[in-house]
Protein backbone atom coordinates (compact mmCIF):
# COMPACT_ATOMS: atom_id res chain seq x y z
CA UNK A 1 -21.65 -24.28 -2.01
CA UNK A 2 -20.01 -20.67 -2.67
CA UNK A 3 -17.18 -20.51 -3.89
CA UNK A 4 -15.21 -17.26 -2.40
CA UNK A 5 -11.67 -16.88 -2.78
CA UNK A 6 -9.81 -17.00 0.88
CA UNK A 7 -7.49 -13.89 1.37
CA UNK A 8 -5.94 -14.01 4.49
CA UNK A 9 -6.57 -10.80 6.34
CA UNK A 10 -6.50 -11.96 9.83
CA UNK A 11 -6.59 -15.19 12.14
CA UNK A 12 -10.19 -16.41 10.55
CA UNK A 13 -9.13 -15.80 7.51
CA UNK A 14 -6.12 -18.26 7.77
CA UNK A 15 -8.14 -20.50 9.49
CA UNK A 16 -10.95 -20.83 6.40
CA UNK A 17 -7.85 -21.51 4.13
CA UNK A 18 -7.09 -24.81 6.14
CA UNK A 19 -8.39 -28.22 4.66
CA UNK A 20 -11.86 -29.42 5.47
CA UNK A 21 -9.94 -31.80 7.76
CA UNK A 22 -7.61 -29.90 9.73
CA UNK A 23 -10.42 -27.06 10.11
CA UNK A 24 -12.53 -30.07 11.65
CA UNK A 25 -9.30 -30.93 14.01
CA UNK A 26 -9.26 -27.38 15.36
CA UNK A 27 -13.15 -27.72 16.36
CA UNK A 28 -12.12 -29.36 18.97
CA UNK A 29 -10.68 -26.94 21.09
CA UNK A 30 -12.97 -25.33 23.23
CA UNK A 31 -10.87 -21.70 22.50
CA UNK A 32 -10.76 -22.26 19.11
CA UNK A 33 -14.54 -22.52 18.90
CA UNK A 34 -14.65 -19.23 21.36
CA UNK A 35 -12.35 -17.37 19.26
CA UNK A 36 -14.27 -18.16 15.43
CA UNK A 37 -17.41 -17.19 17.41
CA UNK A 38 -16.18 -13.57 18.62
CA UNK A 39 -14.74 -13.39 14.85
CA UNK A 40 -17.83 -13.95 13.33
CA UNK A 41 -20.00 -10.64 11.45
CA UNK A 42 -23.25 -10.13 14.03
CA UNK A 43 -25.77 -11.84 11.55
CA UNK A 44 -23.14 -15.10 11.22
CA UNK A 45 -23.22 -14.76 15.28
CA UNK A 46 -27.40 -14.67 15.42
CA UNK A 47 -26.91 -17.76 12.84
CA UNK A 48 -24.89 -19.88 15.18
CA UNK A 49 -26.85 -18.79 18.54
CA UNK A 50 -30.30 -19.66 17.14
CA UNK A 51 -29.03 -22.78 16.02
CA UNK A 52 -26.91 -23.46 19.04
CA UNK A 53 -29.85 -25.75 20.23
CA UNK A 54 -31.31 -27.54 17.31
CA UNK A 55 -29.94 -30.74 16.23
CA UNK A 56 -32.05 -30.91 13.01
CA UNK A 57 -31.19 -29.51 9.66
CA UNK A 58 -32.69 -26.08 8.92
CA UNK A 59 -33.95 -25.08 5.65
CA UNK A 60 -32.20 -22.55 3.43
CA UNK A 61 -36.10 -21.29 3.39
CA UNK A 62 -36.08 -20.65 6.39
CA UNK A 63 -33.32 -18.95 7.56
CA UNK A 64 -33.97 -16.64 5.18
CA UNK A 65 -37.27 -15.57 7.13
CA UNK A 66 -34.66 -15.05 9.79
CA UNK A 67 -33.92 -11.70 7.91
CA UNK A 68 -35.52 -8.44 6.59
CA UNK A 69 -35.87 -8.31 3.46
CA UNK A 70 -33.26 -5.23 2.82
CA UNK A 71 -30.71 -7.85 4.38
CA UNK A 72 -30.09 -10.37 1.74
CA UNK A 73 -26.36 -8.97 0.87
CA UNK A 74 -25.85 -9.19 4.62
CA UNK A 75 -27.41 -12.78 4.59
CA UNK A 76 -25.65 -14.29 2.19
CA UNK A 77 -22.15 -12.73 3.52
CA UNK A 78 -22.98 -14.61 6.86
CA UNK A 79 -23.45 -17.85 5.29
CA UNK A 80 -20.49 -17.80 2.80
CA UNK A 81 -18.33 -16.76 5.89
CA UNK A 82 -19.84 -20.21 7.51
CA UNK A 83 -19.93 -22.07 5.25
CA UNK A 84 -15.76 -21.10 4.36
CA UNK A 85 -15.29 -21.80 7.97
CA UNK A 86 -17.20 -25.10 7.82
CA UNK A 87 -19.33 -24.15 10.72
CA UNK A 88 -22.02 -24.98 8.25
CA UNK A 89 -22.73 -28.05 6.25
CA UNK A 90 -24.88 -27.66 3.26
CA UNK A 91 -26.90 -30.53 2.06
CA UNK A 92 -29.01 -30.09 -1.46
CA UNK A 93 -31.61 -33.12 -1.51
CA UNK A 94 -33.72 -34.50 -4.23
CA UNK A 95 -36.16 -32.02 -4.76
CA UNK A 96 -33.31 -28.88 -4.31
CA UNK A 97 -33.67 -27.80 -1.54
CA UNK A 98 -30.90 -26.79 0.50
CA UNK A 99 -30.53 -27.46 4.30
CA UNK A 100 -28.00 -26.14 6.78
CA UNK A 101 -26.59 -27.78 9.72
CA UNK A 102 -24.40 -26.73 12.65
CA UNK A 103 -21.10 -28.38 12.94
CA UNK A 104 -21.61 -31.15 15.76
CA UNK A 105 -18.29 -30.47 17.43
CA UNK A 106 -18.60 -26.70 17.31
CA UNK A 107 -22.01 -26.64 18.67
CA UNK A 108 -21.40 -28.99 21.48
CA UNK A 109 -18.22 -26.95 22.61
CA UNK A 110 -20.47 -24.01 21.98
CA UNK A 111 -23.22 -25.48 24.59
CA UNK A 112 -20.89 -26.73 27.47
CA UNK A 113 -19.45 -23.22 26.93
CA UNK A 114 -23.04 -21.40 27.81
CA UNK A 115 -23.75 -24.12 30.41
CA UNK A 116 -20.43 -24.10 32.18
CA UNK A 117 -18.93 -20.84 31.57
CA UNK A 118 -15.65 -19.62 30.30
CA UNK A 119 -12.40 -21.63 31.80
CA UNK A 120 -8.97 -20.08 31.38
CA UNK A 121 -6.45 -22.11 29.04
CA UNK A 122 -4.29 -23.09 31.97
CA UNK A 123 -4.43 -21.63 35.87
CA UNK A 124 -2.24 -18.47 36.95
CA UNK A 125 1.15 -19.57 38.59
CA UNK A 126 0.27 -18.64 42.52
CA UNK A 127 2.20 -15.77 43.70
CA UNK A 128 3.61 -17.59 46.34
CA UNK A 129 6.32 -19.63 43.73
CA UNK A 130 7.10 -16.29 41.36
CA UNK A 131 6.88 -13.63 43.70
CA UNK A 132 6.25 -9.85 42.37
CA UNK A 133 5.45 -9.75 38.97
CA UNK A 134 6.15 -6.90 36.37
CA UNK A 135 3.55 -4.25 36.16
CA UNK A 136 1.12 -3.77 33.09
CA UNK A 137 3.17 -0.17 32.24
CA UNK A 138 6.37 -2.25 32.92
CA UNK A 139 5.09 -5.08 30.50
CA UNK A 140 4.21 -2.87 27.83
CA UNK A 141 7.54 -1.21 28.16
CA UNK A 142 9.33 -4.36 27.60
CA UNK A 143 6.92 -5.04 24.84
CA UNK A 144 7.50 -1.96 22.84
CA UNK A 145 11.28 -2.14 23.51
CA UNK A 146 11.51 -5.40 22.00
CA UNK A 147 9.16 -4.41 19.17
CA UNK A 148 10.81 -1.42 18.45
CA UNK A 149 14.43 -3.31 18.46
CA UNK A 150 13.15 -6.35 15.80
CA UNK A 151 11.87 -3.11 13.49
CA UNK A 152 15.16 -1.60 14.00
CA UNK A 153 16.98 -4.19 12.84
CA UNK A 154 14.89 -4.90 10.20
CA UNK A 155 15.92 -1.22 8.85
CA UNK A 156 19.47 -1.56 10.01
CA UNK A 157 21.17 -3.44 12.44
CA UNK A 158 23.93 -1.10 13.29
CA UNK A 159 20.68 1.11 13.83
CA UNK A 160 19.76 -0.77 17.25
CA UNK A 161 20.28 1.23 20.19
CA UNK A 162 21.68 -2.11 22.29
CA UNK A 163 22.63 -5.14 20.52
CA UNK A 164 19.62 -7.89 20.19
CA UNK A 165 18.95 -10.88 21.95
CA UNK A 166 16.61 -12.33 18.80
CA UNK A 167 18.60 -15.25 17.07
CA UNK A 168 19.56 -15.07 13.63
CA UNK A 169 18.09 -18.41 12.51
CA UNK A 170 14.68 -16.58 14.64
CA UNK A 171 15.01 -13.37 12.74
CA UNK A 172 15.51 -15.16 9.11
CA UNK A 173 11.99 -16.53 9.91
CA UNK A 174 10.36 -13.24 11.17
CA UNK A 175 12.34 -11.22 7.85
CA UNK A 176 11.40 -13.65 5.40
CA UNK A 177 10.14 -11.43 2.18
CA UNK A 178 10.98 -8.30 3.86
CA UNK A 179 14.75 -8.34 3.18
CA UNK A 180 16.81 -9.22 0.42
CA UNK A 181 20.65 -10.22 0.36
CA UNK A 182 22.50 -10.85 -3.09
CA UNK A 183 26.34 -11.88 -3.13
CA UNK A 184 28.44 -9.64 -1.33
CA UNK A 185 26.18 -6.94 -0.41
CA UNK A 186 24.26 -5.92 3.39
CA UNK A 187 21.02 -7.21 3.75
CA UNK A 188 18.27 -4.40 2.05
CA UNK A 189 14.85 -4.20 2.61
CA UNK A 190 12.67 -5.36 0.27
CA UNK A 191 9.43 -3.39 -1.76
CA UNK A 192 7.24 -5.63 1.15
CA UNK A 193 9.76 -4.58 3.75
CA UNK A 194 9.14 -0.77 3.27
CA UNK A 195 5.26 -0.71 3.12
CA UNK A 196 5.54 -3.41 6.47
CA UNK A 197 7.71 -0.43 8.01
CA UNK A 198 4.63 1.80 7.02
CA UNK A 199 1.97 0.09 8.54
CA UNK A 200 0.64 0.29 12.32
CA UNK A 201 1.43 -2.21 15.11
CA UNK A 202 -1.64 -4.22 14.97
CA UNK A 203 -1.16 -4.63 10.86
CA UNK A 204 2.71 -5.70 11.40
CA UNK A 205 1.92 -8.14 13.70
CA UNK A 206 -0.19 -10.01 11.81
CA UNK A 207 2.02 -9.82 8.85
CA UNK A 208 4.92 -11.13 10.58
CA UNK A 209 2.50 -13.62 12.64
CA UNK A 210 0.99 -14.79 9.13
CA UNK A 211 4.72 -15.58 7.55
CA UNK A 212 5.47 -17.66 11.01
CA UNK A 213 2.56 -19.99 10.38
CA UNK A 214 2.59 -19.75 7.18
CA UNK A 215 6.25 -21.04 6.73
CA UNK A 216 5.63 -23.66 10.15
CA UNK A 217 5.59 -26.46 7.66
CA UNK A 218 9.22 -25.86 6.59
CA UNK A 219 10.43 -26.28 10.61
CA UNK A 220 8.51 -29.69 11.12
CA UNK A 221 5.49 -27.68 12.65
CA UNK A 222 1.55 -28.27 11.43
CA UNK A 223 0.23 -24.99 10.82
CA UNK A 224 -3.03 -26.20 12.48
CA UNK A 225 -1.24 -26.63 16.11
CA UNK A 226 0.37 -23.61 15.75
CA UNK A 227 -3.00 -21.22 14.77
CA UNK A 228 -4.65 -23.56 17.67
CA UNK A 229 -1.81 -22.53 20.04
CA UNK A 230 -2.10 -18.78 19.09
CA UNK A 231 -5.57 -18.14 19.74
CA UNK A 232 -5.22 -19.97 22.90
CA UNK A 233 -2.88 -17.60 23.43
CA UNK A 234 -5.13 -14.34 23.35
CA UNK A 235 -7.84 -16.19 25.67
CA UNK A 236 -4.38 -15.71 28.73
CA UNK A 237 -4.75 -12.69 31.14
CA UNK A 238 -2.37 -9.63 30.37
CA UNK A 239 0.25 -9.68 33.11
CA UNK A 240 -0.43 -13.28 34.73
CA UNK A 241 2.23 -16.07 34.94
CA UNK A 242 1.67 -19.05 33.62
CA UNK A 243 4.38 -22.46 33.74
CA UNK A 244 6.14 -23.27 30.53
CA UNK A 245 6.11 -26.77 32.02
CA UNK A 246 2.70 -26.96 31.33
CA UNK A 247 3.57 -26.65 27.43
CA UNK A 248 4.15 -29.21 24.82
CA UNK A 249 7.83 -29.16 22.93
CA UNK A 250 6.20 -27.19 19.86
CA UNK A 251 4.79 -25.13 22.40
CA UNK A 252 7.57 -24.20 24.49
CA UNK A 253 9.28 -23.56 20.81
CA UNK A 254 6.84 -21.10 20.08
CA UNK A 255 6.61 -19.51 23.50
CA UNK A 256 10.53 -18.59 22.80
CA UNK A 257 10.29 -17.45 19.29
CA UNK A 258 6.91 -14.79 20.86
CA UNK A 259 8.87 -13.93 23.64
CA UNK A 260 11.46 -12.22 20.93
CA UNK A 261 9.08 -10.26 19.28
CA UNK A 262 7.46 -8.85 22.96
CA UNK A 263 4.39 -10.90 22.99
CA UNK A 264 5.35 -12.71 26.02
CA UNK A 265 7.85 -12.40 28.66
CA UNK A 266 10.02 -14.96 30.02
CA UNK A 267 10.99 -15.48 33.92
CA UNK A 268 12.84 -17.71 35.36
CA UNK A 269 12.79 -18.63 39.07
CA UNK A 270 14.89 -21.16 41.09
CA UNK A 271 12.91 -24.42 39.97
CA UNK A 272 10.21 -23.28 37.85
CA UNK A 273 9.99 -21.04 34.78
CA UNK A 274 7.01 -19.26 33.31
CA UNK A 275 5.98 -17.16 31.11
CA UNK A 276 4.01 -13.41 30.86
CA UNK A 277 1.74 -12.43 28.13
CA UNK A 278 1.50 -8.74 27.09
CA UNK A 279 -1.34 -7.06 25.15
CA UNK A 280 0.31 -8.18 21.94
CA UNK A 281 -0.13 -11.93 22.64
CA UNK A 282 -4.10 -11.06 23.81
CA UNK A 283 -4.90 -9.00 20.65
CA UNK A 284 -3.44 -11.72 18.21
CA UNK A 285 -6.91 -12.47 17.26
CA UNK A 286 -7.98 -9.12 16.50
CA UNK A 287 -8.68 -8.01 12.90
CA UNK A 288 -6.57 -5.78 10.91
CA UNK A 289 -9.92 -3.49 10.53
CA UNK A 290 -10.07 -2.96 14.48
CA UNK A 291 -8.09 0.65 15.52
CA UNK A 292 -8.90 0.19 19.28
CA UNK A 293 -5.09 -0.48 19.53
CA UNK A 294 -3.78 2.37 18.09
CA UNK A 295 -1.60 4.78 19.29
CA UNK A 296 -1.85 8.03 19.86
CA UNK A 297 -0.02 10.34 16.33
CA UNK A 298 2.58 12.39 16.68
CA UNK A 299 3.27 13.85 13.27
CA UNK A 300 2.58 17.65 12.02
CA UNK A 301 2.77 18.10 8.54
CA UNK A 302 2.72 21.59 7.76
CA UNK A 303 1.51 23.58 4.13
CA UNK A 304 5.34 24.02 3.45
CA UNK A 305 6.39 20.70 3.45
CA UNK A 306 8.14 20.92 7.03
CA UNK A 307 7.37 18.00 9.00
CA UNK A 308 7.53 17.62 13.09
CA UNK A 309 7.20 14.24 14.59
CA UNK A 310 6.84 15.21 18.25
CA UNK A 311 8.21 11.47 19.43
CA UNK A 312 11.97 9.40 21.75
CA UNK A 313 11.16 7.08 19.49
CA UNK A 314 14.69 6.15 17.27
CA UNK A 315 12.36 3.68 15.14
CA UNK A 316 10.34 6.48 14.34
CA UNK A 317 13.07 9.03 13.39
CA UNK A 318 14.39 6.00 11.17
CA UNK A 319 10.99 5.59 9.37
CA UNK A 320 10.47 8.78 8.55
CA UNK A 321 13.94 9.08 7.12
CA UNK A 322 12.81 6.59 4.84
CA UNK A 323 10.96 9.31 2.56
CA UNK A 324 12.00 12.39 4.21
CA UNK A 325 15.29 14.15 4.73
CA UNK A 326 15.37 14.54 8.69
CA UNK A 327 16.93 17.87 9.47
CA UNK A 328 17.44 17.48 13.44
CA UNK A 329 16.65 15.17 16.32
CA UNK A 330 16.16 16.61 19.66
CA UNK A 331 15.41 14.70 22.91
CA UNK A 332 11.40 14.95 21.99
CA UNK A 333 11.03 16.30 18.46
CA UNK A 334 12.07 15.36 15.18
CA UNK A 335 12.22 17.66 12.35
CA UNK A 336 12.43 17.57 8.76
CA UNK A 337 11.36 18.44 4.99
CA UNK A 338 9.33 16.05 2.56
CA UNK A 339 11.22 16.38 -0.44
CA UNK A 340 11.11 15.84 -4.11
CA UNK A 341 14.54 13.48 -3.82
CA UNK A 342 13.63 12.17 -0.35
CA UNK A 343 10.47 10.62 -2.09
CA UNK A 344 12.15 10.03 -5.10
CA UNK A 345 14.72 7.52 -3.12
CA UNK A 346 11.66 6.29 -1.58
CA UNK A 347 9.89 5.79 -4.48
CA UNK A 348 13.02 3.66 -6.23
CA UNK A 349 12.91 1.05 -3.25
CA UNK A 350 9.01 0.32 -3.88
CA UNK A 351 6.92 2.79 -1.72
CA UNK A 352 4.57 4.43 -3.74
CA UNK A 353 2.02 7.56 -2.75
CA UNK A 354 -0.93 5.85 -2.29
CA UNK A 355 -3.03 2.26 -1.96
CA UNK A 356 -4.46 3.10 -5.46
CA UNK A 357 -1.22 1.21 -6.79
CA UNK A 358 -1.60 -2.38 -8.06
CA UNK A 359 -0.10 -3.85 -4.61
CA UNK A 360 -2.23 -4.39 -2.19
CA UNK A 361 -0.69 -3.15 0.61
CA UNK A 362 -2.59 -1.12 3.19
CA UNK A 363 -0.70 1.53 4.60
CA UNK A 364 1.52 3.89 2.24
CA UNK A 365 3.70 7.60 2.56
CA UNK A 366 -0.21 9.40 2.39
CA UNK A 367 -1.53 6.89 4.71
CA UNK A 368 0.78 6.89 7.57
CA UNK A 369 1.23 10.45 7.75
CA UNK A 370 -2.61 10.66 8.26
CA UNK A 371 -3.19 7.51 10.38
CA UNK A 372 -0.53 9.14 12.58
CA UNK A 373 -1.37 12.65 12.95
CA UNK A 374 -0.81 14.62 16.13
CA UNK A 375 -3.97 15.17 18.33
CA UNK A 376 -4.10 18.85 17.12
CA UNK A 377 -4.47 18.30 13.70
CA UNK A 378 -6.28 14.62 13.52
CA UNK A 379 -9.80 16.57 13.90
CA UNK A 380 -8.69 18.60 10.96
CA UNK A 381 -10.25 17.28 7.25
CA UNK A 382 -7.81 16.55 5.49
CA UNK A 383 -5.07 16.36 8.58
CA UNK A 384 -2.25 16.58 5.88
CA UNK A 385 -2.33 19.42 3.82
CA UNK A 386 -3.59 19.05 0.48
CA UNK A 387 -1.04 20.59 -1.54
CA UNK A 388 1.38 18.28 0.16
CA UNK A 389 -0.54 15.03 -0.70
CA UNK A 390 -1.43 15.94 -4.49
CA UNK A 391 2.80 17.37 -5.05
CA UNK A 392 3.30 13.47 -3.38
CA UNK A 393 1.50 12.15 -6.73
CA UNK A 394 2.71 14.42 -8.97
CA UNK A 395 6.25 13.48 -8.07
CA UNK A 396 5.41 9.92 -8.42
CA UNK A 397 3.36 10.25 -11.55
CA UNK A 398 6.89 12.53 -12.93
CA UNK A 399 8.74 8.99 -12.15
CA UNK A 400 6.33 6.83 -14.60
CA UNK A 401 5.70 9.32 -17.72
CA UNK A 402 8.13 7.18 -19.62
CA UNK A 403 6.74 3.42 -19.62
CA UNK A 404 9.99 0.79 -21.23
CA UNK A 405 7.71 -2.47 -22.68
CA UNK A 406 10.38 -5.12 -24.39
CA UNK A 407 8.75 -4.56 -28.85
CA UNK A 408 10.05 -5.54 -32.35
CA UNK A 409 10.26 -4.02 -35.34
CA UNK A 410 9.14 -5.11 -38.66
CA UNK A 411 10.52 -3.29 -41.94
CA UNK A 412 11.52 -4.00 -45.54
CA UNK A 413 8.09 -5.42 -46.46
CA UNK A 414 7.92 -7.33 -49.74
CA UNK A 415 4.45 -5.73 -51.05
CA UNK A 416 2.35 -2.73 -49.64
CA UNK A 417 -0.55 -5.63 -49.54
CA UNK A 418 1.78 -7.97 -47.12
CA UNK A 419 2.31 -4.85 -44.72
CA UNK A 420 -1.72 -4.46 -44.38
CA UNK A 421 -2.64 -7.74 -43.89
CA UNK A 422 0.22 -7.79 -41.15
CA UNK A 423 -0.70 -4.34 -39.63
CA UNK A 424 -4.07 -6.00 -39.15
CA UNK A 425 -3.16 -9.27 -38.13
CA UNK A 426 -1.32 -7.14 -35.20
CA UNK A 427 -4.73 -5.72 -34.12
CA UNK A 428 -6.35 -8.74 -34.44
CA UNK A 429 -4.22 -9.89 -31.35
CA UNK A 430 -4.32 -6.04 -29.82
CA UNK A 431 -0.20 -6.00 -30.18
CA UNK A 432 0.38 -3.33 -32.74
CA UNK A 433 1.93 -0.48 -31.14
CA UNK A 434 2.77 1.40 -33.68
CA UNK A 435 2.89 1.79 -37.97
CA UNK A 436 4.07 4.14 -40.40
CA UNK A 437 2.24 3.48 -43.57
CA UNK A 438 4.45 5.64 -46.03
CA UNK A 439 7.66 3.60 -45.27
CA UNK A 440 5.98 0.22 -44.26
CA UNK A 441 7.26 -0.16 -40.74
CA UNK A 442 5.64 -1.19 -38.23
CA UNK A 443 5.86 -1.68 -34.32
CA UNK A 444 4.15 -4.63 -32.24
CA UNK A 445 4.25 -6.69 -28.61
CA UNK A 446 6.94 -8.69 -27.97
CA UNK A 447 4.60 -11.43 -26.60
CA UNK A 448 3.17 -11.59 -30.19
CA UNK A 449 6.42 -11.70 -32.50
CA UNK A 450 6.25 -15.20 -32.30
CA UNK A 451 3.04 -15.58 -33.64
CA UNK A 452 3.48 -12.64 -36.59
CA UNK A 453 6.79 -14.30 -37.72
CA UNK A 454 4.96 -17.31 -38.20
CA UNK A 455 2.00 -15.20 -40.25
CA UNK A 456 4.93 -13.56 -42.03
CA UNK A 457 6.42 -17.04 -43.04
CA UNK A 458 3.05 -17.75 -44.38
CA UNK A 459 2.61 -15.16 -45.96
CA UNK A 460 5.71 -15.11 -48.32
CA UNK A 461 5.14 -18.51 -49.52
């Protein structure tokens, strides 16, 4: 079987890095099923369709034929993915010959899904018991208000325009890795929590979503019931209400922890209570590669370094200030300057220019200026001035010309013939840094002065 190293990304990602037997568990929800199935590349799709209805194993051999023959990269992509998501078992035989077969659980969900159609996770409350519910501009309101006021404490607490209603044992889940608190001091974000601040709505959510499940195990929660929960979740209708009652205790737990973040909204009537999802709850499932979400830019970065975010938004005004020096705020425009020490303060609390740093974080200073770019200037290639983005590097490449690595050095050689042997023993395990032949002295690695103290040692006896 191939082995590919799981990287979560999104949902199906996390849900390949479960164990064979929770991933079988989840199988046996109908939505779960649904939801790995929409996930799914097209040619992993065609796979699982065309086998949909055959109960008997299908030859490696032949599914091949199944594809052009300019498709094998594609072809083996889709059955890795599969066979990670164990919606393939692979069988080698006697003779070699590897057969595939369709997990039996998946494919009958799969069947009574084409025969039967799609049902809804639970039925709409009738409007009867919960009266007039919030419009869809109303819900996403509420959902980017509540949004907004998690990110804004995130930054700064005594940044948020209203106090929040998000607990603090709630928020120490949801912050987890993106602040950091020694004795004494505030609460400052960390390295993560700037580039997090940097990426786009869709990107954050998973992050944060990610840490939830990812951390479930700690609150007496199986990570399985919660991922099974959360892509029920997106299967819900935008603006419906639908009973908490009908929830189990984890459930209702979970329901409470969502509604904080804006991805549901709770109501509570005289006997019943329910709860609202918004667009945030019905694009959980959605990958981090998929921009139909996306809002529309608002930033104009001009040739002179001036910027102009054309934007209400506090939270944006208080990202931007994170690496440049904002000038003045008026009721619908921000302006300011990208500066050499506005970056440079950026720069010291772990943003750096671009994603061709070591981190692999997705969205960086260069990145979100261009990812949010006013309408006017989006069309234009590049949309941020070049000069800006190149000065960008330069002032981060001025931070790093000087590179501190911990060395030791070795002097007052007994023989010129001791020195050699040592300056070459120092090659030999690519640690000599430096030598200076005339006075014997020489420079190496601190992770090899154990081992050239012990050739030393050697060496004078």
């Amino acid at each position: 079987m191939p082995q590919v190293k799981i990287i979560a990304k999104n949902f199906m990602d996390m849900v390949a890095s479960l164990p064979a037997m929770k991933l079988d568990n989840l199988y046996s929800n109908a939505f779960i099923c649904e939801a790995i199935l929409r996930s799914l590349p097209p040619l992993a799709k065609k796979y699982v369709l065309q086998m949909l209805c055959i109960e008997a194993p299908v030859s490696a051999k032949s599914m091949e034929e199944w594809v052009l023959a300019d498709g094998s990269t594609k072809h083996k992509v889709a059955i890795d993915r599969l066979l990670q998501l164990r919606l393939l078992t692979e069988n080698v035989d006697r003779k070699r010959e590897t057969t595939y077969r369709l997990n039996p659980v998946l494919q009958s969900n799969l069947q009574k899904l084409l025969v039967c159609g799609e049902v809804l996770p639970r039925e709409p409350m009738p409007t009867n018991v919960i009266g007039k519910l919030p419009s869809l501009e109303n819900l996403e309101d509420f959902a980017v208000e509540q949004w907004e006021c998690f990110l804004l404490q995130l930054i700064n607490s005594s940044q948020a325009e209203r106090p929040s209603n998000i607990s603090s044992s709630t928020m120490k889940v949801f912050q987890r890795g993106l602040l950091s608190q020694r004795e004494k001091e505030a609460p400052r974000l960390t390295e993560s929590g700037f580039q997090f601040l940097l990426m786009d709505t869709n990107a954050q959510l998973w992050y944060i979503i990610r840490e939830y499940i990812s951390n479930s195990e700690e609150r007496g929660i199986d990570p399985s019931d919660l991922i099974s929960f959360l892509l029920e979740l997106s299967f819900h209708v935008t603006g419906e209400a639908y009973n908490i009652n009908s929830l189990t205790e984890v459930q209702s737990s979970t329901i409470k922890d969502l509604a904080d973040l804006g991805l549901v909204k709770l109501q509570q009537g005289r006997k019943e209570s329910w709860f609202i999802p918004t667009k945030l709850a019905t694009n959980l499932s959605m990958s981090l590669t998929d921009s139909s979400s996306r809002k529309q830019g608002f930033v104009v970065v001009e040739t002179n370094f001036r910027l102009y975010a054309y934007s209400t938004s506090k939270l944006h005004c208080e990202i931007l200030r994170l690496f440049a020096r904002v000038e003045y705020q008026l009721p619908n425009l921000i302006v300011g300057a990208i500066t050499k020490e506005s970056l440079y303060n950026a720069f010291e609390n772990g943003i750096t220019a671009d994603q061709a740093s070591c981190i692999p974080w997705l969205f960086y200073i260069i990145s979100f200026l261009q990812q949010n770019a006013h309408p006017r200037v989006s069309e234009r290639i590049p949309s941020v001035p070049e000069n800006v983005t190149d000065q960008i590097r330069l002032w981060e490449a001025d931070l790093n010309r000087i590179e501190m690595n911990p060395a030791y050095l070795y002097d007052e050689f007994p023989s010129r013939e001791v020195f050699e042997s040592a300056c070459d023993f120092a090659r030999e395990w690519n640690g000599l840094l430096w030598e200076d032949s005339k006075k014997m002295r020489l420079m190496v690695k601190a992770e090899v002065h154990t081992n050239m103290r012990e050739f030393l040692r050697r060496a004078k006896q």
